[in-house]
Protein backbone atom coordinates (compact mmCIF):
# COMPACT_ATOMS: atom_id res chain seq x y z
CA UNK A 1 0.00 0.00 0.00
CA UNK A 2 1.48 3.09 -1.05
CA UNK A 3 0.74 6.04 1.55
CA UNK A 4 2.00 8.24 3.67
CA UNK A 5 0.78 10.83 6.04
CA UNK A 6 2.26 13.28 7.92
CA UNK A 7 0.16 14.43 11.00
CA UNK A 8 0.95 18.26 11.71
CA UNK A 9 -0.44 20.24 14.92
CA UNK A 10 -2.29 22.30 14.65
CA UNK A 11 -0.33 26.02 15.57
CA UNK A 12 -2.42 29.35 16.65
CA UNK A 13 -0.56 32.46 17.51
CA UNK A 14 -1.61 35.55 19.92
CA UNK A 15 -1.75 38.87 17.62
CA UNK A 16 -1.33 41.95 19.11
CA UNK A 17 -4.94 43.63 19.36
CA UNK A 18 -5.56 40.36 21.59
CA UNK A 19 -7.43 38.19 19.28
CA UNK A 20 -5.90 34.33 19.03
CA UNK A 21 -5.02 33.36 15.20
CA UNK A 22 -8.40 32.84 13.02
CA UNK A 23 -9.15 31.98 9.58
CA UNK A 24 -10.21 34.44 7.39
CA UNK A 25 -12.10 33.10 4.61
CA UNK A 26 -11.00 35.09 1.60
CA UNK A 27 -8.98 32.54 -0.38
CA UNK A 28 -5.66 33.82 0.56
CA UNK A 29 -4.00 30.81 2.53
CA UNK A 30 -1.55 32.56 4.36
CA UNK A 31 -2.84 31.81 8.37
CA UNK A 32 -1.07 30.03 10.53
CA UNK A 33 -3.91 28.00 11.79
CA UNK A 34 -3.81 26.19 8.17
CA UNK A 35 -2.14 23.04 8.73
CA UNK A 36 -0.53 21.95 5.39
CA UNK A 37 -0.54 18.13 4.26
CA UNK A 38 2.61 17.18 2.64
CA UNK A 39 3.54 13.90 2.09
CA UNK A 40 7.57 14.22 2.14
CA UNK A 41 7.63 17.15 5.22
CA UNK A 42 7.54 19.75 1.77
CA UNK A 43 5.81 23.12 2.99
CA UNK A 44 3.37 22.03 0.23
CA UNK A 45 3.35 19.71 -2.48
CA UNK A 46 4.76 20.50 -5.79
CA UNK A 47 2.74 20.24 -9.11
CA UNK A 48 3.06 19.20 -12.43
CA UNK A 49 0.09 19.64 -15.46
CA UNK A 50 0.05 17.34 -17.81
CA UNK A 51 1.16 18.91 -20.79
CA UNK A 52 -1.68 17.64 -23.16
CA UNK A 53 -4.53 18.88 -20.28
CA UNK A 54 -3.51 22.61 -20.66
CA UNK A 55 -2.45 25.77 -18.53
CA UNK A 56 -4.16 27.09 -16.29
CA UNK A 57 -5.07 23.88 -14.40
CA UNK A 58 -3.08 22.85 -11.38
CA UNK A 59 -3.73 22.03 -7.52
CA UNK A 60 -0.48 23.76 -5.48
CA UNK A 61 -1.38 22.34 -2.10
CA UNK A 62 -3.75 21.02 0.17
CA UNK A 63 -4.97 22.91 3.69
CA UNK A 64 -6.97 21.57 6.12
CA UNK A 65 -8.26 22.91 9.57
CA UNK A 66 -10.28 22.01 12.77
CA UNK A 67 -11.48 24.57 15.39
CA UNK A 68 -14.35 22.39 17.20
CA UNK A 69 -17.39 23.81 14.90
CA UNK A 70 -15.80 23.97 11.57
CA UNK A 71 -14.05 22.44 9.19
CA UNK A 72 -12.01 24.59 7.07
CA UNK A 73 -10.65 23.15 3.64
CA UNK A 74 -8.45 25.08 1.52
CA UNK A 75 -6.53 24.21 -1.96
CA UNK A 76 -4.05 26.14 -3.61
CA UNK A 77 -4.13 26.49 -6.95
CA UNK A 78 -6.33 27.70 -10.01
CA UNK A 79 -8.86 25.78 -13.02
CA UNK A 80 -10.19 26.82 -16.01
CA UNK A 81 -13.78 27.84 -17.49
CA UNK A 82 -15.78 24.43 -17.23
CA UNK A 83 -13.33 22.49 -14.64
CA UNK A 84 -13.83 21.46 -11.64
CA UNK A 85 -11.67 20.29 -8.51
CA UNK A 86 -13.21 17.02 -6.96
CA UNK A 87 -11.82 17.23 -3.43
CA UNK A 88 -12.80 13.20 -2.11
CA UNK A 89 -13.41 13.29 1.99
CA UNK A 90 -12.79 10.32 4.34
CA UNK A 91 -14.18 11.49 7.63
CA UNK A 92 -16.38 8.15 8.17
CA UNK A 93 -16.37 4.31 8.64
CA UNK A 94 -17.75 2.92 5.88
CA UNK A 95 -17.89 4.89 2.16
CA UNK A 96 -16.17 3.88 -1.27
CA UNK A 97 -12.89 3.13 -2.56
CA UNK A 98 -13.98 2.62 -5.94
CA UNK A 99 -15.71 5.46 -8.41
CA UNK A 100 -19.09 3.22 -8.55
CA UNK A 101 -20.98 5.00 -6.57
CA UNK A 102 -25.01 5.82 -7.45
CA UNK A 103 -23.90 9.83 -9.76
CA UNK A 104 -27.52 10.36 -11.46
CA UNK A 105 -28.08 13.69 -9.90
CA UNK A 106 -23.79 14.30 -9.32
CA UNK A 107 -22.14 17.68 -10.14
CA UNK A 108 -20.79 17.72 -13.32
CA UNK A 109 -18.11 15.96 -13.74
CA UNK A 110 -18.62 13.05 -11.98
CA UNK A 111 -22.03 11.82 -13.39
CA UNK A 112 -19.25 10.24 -16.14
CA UNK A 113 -16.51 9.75 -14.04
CA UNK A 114 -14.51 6.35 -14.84
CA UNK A 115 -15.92 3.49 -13.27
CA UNK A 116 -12.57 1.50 -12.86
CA UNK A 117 -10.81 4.54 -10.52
CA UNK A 118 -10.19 2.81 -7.63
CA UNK A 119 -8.62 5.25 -4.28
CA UNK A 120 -5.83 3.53 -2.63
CA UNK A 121 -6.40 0.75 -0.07
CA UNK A 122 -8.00 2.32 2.78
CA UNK A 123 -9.03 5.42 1.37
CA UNK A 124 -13.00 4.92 1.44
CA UNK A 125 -14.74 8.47 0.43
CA UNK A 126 -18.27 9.77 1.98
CA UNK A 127 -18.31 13.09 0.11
CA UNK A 128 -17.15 14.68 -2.55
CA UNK A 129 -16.63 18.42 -2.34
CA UNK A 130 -17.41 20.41 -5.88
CA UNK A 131 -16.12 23.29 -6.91
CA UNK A 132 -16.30 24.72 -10.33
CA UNK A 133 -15.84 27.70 -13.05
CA UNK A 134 -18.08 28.87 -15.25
CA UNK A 135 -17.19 32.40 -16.71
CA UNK A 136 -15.21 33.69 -14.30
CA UNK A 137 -17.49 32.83 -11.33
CA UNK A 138 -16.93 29.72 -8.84
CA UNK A 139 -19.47 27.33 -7.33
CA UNK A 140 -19.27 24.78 -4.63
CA UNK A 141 -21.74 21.94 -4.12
CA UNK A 142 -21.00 18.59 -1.92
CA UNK A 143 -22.43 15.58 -2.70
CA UNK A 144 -23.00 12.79 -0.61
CA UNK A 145 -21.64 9.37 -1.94
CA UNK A 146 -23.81 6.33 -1.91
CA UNK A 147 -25.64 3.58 -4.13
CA UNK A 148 -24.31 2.17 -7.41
CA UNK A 149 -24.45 2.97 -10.60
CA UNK A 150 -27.52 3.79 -12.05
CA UNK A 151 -29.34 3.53 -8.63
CA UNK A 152 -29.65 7.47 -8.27
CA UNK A 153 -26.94 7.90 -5.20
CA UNK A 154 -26.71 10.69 -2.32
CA UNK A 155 -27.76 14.24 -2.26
CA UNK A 156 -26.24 17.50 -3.41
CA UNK A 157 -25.85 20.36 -1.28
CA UNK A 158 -25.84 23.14 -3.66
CA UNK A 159 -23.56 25.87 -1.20
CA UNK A 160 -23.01 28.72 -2.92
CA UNK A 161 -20.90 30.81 -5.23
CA UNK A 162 -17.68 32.95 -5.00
CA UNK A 163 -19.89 36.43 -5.92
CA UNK A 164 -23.04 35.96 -3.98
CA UNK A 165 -23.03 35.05 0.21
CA UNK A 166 -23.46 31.34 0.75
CA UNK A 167 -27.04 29.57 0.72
CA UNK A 168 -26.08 27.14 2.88
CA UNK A 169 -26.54 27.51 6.74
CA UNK A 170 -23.22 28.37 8.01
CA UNK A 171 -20.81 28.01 5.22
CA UNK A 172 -18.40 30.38 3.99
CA UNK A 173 -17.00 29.76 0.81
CA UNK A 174 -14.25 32.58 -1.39
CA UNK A 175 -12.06 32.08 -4.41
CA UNK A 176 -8.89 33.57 -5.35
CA UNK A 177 -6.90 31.71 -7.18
CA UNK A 178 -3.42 32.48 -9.05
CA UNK A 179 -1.79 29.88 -11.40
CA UNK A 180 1.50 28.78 -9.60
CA UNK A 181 0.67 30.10 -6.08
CA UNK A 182 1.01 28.38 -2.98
CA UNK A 183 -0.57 30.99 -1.01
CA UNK A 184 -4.04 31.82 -2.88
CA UNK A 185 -6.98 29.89 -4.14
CA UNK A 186 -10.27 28.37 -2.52
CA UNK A 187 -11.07 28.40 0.78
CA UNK A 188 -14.21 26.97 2.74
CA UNK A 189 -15.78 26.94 6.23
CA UNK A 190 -18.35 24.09 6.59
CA UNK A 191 -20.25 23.10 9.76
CA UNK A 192 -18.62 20.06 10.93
CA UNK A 193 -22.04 18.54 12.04
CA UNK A 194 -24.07 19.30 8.37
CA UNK A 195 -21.02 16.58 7.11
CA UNK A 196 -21.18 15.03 9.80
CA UNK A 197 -17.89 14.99 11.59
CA UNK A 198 -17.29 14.49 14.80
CA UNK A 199 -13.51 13.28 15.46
CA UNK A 200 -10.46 11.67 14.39
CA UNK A 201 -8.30 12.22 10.56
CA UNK A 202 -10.02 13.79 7.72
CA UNK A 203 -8.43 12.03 4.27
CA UNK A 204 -8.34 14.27 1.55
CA UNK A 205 -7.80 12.82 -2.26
CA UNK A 206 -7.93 15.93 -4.92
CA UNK A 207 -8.10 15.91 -8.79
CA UNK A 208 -9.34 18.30 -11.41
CA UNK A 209 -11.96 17.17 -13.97
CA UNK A 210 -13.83 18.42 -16.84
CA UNK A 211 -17.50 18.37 -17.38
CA UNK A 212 -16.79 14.96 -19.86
CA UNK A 213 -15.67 13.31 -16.16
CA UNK A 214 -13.03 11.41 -18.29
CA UNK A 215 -9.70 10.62 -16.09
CA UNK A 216 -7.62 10.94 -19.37
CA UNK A 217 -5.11 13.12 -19.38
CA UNK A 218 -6.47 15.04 -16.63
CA UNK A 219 -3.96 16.47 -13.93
CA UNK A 220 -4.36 15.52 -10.73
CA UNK A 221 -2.84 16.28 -7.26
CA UNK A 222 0.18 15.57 -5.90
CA UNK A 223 2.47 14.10 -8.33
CA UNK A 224 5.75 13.64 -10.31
CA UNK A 225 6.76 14.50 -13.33
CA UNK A 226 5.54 12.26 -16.65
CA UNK A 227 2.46 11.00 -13.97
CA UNK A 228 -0.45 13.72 -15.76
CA UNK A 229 -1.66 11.57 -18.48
CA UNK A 230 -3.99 8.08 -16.67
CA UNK A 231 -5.23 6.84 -20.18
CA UNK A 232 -8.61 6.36 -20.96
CA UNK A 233 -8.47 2.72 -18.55
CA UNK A 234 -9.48 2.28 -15.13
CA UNK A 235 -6.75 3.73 -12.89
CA UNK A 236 -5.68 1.84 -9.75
CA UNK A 237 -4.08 4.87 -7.43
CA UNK A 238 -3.05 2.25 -5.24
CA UNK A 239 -0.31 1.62 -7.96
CA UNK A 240 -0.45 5.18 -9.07
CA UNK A 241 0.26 8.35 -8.38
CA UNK A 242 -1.17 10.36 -6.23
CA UNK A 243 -1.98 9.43 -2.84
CA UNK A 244 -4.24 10.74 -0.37
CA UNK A 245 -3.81 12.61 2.63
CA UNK A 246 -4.23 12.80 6.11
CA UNK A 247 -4.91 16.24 8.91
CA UNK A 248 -5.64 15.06 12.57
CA UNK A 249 -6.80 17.59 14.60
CA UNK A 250 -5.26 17.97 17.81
CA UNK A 251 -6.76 16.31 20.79
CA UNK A 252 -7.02 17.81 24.24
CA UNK A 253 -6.98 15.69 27.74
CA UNK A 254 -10.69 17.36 28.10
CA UNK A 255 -13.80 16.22 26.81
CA UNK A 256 -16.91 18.71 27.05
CA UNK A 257 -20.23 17.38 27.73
CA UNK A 258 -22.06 20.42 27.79
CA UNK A 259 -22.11 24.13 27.21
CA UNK A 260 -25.00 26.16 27.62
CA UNK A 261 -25.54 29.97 27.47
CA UNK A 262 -28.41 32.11 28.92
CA UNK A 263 -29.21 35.48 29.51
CA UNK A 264 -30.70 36.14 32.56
CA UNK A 265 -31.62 39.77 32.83
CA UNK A 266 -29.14 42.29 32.07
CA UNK A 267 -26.07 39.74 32.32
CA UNK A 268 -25.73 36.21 30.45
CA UNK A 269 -24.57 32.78 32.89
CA UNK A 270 -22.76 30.21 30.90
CA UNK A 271 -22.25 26.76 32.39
CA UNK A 272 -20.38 23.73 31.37
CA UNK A 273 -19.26 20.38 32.85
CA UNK A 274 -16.21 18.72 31.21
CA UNK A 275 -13.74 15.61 32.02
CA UNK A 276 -10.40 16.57 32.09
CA UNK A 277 -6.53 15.39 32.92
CA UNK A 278 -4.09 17.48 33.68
CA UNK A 279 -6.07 20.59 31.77
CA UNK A 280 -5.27 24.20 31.71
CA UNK A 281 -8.15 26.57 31.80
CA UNK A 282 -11.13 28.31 29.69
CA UNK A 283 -11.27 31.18 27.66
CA UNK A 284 -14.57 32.71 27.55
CA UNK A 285 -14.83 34.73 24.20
CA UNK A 286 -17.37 36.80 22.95
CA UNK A 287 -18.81 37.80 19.81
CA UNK A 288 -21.46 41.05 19.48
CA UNK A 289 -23.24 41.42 15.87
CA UNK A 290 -20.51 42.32 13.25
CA UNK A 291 -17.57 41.85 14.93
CA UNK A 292 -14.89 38.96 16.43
CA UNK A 293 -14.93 36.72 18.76
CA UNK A 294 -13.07 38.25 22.19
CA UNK A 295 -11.60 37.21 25.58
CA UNK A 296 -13.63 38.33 28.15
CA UNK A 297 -12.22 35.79 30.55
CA UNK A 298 -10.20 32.61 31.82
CA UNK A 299 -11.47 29.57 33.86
CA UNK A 300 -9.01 27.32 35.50
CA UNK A 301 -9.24 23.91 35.11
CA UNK A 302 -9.90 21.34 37.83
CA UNK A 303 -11.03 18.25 36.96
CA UNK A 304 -9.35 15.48 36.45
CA UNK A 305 -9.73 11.81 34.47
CA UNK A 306 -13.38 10.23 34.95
CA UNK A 307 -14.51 13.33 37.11
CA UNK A 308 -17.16 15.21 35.77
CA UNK A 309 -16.24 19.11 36.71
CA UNK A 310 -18.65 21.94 36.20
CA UNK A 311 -18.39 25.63 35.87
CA UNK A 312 -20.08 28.41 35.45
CA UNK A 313 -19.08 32.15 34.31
CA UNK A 314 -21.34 35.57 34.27
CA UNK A 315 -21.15 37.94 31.46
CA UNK A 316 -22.37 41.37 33.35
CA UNK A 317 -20.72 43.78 31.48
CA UNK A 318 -22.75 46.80 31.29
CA UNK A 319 -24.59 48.02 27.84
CA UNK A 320 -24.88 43.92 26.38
CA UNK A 321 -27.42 44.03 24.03
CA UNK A 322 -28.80 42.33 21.38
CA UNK A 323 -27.02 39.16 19.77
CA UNK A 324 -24.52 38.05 20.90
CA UNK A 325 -22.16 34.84 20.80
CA UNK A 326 -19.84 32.85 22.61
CA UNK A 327 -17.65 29.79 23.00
CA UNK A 328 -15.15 28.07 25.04
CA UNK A 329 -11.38 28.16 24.13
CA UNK A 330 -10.01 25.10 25.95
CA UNK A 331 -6.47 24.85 26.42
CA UNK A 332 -3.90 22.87 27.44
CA UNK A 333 -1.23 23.26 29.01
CA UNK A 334 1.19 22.91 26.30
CA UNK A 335 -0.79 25.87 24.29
CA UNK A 336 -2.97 23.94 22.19
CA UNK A 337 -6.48 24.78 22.03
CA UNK A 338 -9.64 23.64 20.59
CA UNK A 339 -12.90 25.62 20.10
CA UNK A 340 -16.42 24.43 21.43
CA UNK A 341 -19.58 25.06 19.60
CA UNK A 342 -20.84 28.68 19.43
CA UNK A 343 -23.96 29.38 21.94
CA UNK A 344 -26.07 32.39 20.81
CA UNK A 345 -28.39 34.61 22.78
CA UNK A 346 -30.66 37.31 23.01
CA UNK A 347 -30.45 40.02 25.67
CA UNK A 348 -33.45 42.31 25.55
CA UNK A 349 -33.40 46.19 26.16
CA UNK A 350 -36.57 45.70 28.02
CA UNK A 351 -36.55 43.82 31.60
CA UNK A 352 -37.81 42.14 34.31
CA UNK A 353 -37.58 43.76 37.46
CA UNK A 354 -37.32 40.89 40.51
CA UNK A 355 -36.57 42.39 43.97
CA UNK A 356 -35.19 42.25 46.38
CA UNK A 357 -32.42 39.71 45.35
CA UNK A 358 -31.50 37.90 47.34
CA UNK A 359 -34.87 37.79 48.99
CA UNK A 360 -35.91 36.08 52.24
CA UNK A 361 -39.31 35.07 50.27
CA UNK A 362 -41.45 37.79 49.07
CA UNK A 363 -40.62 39.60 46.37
CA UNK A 364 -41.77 41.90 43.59
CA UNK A 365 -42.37 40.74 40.01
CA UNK A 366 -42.87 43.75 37.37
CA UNK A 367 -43.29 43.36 33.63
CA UNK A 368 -41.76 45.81 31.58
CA UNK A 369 -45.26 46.20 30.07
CA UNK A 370 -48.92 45.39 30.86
CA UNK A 371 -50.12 41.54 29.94
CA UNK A 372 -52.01 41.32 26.91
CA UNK A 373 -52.93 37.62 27.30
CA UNK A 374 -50.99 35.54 29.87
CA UNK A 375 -48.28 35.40 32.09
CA UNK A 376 -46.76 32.61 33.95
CA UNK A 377 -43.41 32.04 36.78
CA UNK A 378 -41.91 29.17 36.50
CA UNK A 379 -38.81 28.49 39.21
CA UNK A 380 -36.51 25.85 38.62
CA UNK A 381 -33.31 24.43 39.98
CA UNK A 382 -29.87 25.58 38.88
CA UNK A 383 -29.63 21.78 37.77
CA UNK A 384 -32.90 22.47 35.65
CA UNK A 385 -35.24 20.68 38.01
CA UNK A 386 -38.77 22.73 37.22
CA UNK A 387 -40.21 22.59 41.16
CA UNK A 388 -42.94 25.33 40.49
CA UNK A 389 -45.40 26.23 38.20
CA UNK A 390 -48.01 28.90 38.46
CA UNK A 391 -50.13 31.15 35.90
CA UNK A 392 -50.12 35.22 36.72
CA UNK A 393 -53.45 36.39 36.98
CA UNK A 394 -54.64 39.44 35.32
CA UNK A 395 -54.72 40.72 31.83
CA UNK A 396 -53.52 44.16 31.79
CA UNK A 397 -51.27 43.99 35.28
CA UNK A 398 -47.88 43.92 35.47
CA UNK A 399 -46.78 44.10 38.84
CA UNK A 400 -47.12 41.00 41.10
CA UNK A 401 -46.40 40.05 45.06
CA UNK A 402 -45.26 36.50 45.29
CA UNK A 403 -44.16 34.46 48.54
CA UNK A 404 -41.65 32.39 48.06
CA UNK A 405 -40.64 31.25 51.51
CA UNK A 406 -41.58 27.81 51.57
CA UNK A 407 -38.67 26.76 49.16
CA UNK A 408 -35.66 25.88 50.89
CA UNK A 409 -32.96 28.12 51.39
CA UNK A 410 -30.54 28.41 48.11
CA UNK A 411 -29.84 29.41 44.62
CA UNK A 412 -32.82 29.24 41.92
CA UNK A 413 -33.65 29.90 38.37
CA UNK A 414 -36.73 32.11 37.97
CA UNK A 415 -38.36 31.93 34.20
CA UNK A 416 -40.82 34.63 33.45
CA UNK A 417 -42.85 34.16 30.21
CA UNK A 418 -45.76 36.44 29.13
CA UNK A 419 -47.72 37.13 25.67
CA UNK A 420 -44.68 35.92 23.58
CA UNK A 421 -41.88 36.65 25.27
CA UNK A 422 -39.70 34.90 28.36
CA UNK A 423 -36.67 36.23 30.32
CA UNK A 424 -34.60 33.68 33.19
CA UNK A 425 -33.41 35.59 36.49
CA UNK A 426 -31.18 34.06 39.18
CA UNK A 427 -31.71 34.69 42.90
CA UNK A 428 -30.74 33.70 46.16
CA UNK A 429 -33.77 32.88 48.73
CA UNK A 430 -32.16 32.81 52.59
């Protein structure tokens, strides 16, 4: 079996306005969060068009990228007005090592793609990333392998085009390729669970085809000199150059089980619980509408193998409004990090008023406006238990006196929803 991989980590640096390293999808490859796959420890591999295929037509390198809710993809390189680059994913037991997969409703290309191309041993594709040229103008689609031939196959997820935002839910997708450069091309941000990937390597095989789908003379990437032109034959790449390659994300001695975000008044509580081994802390970061993600602070780590830990952070900084985002940076102790998925809330410009807090039982519930059909409290453990229920008489009030006295002494949640709208509020009975 002819293969090789070369398993890079994964490198993020601290700029100077305080942000840690991100990629910015513009297709200039020049981050250092890219990771590039190279089969002989090259920065990136080398490439050689087939002389009868044409200029114009050439893969420069493979990128490939993991932050904990996306995978990024990049390739170096440039095609020409009715190509396309067929970028073949392994992220999944199971999938095919041969091109016989069901193709009647394929991106062009490979609805005629050679039946006898066979990956190398242990290369088994799910899905087949798309992207192609058509007057200047790029398009990606992903299609999902499965069936045989003639039996229809998977579907295609139509994503979006270089001029135009994306049209699918989370992807970003830009184009800016240069013939020869190692350093521009196509670059894509897909949510890991739409493709459903959780862990572990993602194998990358990459070729360029025409619209015809024929292998002939077609360039494809990486390889030697004299190795453009496959005939018009089925092609065994296990024999053949080029092979596939291999990016494994970098694990952490933490595993997060949960991650939750809430605003609660004028101040959002996050709360996790993780399992963790000799861990080094949390970065909270937050993101307001149109701009990055930002520290706003650091959790130590505690935990340790098999023991569940849990946390919990407030966000009170005054003026949040709005939208807003956040995450968890978890990082080790050697530096590396990894990125959880992205919680988003709304904090409201009108509140709740709940007082006093902490209370010894009664206290005073006001609306920000009158109740024009119902209103109910709801009070619930911080663990989520719901202990209390009760509607709030009286369309048009909004000012209530409840007693509260007979829960025992501690920390609650209380929920407040009325005519279509909720808000949560913590507080302290003693």
């Amino acid at each position: 079996m002819k293969r090789f991989y070369v398993l890079i980590p994964l490198l993020l640096t601290l700029n100077a306005g305080g942000l840690w390293g991100q990629i910015t999808v513009d297709g200039n490859i020049t981050e250092t969060d890219w990771t590039t796959l190279s089969q002989n420890d090259a920065p990136a591999y080398t490439t050689y068009a087939a002389p009868s295929f044409g200029a114009g037509r050439e893969i420069n390198g493979l990128y490939a990228s993991f932050d904990g809710t996306n995978v990024y993809l990049a390739i170096a390189g440039n095609i020409a007005n009715g190509d396309q680059i067929a970028l073949f994913l392994d992220i999944a037991p199971g999938g095919y090592n041969v091109c016989n997969f069901g193709r009647l409703n394929a991106p062009e290309g490979l609805i005629n793609i050679n039946n006898g191309v066979t990956f190398d041993v242990g290369f088994d594709a799910d899905l087949c990333l798309v992207i192609g040229e058509f007057m200047g103008n790029y398009f990606w689609d992903i299609y999902v392998l499965s069936g045989t031939i003639g039996s229809g196959g998977g579907p295609k997820l139509y994503l979006g085009d270089n001029n135009n935002p994306p049209v699918y839910p989370g992807a970003q997708l830009k184009a800016n390729p240069a013939n020869g450069s190692l350093t521009q091309g196509f670059e894509m941000a897909i949510p890991a669970d739409s493709i459903n990937y959780l862990s572990g390597p993602i194998e990358l095989f990459a070729m360029i085809i025409s619209d015809a789908g024929v292998l002939s003379n077609h360039f494809l990437t990486p390889a030697t000199p004299g190795s453009g032109n496959y005939g018009n034959g089925p092609v065994n790449f296990s024999a053949a150059d080029p092979n596939p390659v291999s990016y494994t994300p970098p694990t952490l001695p933490v595993h997060l089980l949960s991650f939750q975000a809430e605003a609660m008044g004028s101040e959002v509580s996050l709360s996790w619980t993780a399992r963790e081994e000799a861990f080094s802390h949390y970065d909270i970061e937050r993101q307001q509408a149109g701009g990055d993600f930002r520290v706003i602070g650091r959790v130590e780590g505690r935990g340790s193998l098999g023991e569940e830990a849990s946390y919990e952070f407030a966000d009170s900084e005054s003026g949040l409004r709005g939208q807003l985002a956040y995450r968890l940076s978890m990082v080790d102790i050697d530096g590396t990090r990894r990125y959880s998925q992205v919680q988003e809330v709304v904090v409201n410009r009108r509140l709740v008023a709940f007082s006093p807090n902490p209370t010894e039982g009664m206290v005073a519930i006001t609306l920000p406006a009158p109740v024009l059909n119902h209103a109910q409290l709801e009070i619930y453990t911080l663990q989520g238990q719901l202990i209390r229920s009760e509607q709030l008489s009286g369309q048009g009030r909004q000012h209530w006196e409840m007693n509260l006295s007979d829960l025992p002494a501690g920390s609650y949640q209380a929920r407040i929803r009325w005519d279509d709208q909720q808000q949560a509020i913590r507080f302290s009975l003693y």
